[in-house]
C-alpha atoms as a PDB file:
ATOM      1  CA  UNK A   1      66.155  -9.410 -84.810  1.00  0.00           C
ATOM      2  CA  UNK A   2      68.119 -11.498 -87.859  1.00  0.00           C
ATOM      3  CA  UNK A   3      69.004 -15.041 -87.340  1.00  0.00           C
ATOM      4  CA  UNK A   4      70.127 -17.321 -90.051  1.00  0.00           C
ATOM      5  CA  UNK A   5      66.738 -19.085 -89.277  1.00  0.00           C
ATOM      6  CA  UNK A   6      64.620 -15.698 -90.591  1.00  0.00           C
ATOM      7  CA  UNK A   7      63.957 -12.238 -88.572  1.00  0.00           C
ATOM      8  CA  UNK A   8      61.373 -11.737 -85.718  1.00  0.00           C
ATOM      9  CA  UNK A   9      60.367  -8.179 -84.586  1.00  0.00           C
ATOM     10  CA  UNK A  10      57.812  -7.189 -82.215  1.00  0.00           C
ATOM     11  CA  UNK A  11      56.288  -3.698 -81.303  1.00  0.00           C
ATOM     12  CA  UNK A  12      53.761  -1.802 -79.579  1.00  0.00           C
ATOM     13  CA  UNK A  13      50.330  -0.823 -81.272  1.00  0.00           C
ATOM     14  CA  UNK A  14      49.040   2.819 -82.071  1.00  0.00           C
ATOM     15  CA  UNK A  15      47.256   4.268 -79.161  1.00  0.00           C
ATOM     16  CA  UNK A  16      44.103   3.541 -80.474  1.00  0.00           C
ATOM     17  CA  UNK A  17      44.669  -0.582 -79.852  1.00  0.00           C
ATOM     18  CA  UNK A  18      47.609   0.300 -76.780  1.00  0.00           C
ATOM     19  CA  UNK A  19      44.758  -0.240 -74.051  1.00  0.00           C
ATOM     20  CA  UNK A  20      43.569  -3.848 -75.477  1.00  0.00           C
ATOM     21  CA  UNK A  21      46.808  -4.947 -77.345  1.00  0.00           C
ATOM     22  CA  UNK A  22      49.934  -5.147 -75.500  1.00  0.00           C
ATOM     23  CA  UNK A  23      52.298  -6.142 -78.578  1.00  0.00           C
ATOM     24  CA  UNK A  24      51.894  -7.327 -82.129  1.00  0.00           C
ATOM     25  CA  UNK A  25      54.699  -9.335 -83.509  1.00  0.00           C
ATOM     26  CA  UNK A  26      55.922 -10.946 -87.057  1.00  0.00           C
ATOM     27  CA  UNK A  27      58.355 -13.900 -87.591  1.00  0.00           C
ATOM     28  CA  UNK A  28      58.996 -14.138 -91.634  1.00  0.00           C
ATOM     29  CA  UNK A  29      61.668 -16.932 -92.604  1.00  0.00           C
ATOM     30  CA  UNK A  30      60.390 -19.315 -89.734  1.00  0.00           C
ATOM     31  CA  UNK A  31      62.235 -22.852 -90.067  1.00  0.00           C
ATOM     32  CA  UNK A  32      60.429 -25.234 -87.705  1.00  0.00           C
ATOM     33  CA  UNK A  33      62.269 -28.017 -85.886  1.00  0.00           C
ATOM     34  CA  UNK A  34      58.935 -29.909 -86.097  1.00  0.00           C
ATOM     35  CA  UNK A  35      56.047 -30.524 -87.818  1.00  0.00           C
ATOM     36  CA  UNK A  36      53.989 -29.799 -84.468  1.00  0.00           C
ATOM     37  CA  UNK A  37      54.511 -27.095 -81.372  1.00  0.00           C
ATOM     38  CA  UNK A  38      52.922 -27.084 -78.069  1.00  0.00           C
ATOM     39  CA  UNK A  39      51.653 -23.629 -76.729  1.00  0.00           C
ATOM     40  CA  UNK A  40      50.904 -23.604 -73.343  1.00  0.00           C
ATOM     41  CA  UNK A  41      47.938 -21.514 -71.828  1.00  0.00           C
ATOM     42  CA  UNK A  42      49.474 -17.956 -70.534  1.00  0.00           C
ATOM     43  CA  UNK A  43      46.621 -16.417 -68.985  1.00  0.00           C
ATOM     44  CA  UNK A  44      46.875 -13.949 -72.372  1.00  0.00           C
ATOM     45  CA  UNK A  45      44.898 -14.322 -75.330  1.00  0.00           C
ATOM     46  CA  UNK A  46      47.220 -14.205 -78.593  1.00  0.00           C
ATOM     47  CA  UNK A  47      46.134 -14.636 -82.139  1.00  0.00           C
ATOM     48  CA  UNK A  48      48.626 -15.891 -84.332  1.00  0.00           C
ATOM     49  CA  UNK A  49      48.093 -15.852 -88.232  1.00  0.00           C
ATOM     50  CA  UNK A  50      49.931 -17.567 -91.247  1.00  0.00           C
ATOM     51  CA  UNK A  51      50.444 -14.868 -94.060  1.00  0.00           C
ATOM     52  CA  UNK A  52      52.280 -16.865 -97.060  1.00  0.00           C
ATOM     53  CA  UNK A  53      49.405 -19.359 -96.339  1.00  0.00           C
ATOM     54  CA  UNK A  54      46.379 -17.716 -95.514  1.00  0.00           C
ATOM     55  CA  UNK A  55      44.215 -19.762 -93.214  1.00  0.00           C
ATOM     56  CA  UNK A  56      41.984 -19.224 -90.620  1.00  0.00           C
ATOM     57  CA  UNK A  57      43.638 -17.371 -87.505  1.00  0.00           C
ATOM     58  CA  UNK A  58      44.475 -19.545 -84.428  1.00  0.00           C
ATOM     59  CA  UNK A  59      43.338 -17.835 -80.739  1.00  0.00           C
ATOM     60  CA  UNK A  60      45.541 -19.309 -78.107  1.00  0.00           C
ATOM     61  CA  UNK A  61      46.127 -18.190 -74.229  1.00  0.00           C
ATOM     62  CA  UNK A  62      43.326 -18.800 -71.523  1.00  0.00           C
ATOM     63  CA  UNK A  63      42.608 -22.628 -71.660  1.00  0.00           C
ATOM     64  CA  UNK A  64      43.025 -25.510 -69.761  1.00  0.00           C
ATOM     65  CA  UNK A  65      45.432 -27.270 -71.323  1.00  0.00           C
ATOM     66  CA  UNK A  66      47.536 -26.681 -74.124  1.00  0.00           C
ATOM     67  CA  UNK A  67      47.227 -25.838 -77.714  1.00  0.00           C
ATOM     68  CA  UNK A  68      48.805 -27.395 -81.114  1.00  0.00           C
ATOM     69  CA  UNK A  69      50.200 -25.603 -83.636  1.00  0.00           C
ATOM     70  CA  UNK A  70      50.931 -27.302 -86.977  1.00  0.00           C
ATOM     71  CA  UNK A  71      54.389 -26.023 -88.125  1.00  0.00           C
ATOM     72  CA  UNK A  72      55.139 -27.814 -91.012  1.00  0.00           C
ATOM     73  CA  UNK A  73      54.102 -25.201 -93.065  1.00  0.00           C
ATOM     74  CA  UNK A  74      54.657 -22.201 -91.697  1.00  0.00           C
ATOM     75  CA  UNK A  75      56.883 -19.299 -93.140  1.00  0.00           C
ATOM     76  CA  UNK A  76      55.705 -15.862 -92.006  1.00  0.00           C
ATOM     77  CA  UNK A  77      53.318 -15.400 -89.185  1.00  0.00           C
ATOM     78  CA  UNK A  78      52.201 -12.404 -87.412  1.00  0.00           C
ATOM     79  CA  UNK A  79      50.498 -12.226 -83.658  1.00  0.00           C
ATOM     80  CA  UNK A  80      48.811 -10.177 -81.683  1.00  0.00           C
ATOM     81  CA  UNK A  81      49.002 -10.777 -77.896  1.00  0.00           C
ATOM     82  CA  UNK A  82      46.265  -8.625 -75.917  1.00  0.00           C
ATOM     83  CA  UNK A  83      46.279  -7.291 -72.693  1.00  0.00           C
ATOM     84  CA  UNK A  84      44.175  -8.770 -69.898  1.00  0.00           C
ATOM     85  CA  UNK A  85      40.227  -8.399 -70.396  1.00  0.00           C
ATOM     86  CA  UNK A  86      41.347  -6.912 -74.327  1.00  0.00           C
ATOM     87  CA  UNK A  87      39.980  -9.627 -76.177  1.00  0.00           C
ATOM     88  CA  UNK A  88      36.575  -9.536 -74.671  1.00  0.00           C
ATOM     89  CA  UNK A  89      33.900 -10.526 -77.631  1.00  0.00           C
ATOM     90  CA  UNK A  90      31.383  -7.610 -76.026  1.00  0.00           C
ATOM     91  CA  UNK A  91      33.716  -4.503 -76.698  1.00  0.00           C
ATOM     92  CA  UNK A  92      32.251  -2.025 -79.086  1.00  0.00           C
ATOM     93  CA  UNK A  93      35.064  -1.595 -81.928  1.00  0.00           C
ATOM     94  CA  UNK A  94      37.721   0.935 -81.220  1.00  0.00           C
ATOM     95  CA  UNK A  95      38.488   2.604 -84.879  1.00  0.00           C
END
């Protein structure tokens, strides 16, 4: 989808990832109306990652309360939101 604010497009992974990852997504051309964003715990576990400034990958979802996301610098991110139980840390690798 094209906005004069950038484009966003989301899809589904190969089969390989289908069973833990419901959809990855990118957003390139991101203007933010703030410096900071709010992301409120979903029950889903979705890591987002900055690609024009690489820095460490933010995990948000399954938490208490919610989670902060510094904006000011953000131009094109990309996310992966995973399907219940997908993101466990004790799953043996699936490539």
């Amino acid at each position: 989808m094209w906005s004069d604010e950038g484009m966003y497009l989301e899809g589904r992974p190969a089969i390989a990832l289908a069973r833990y990852v419901e959809k990855l997504w990118i957003c390139c051309g991101y203007l933010a109306p703030h410096r900071r964003e709010r992301v409120l715990p979903n029950g889903r576990v979705q890591i987002v990652m900055e690609l024009a400034h690489p820095a460490p990958p933010v995990v948000l979802g399954i938490q208490t309360g919610c989670s902060v996301l510094e904006t000011a610098r953000l131009q094109s991110v990309m996310g992966a939101v995973f399907r219940p139980g997908g993101a466990r840390p004790d799953r043996k690798s699936v490539v």
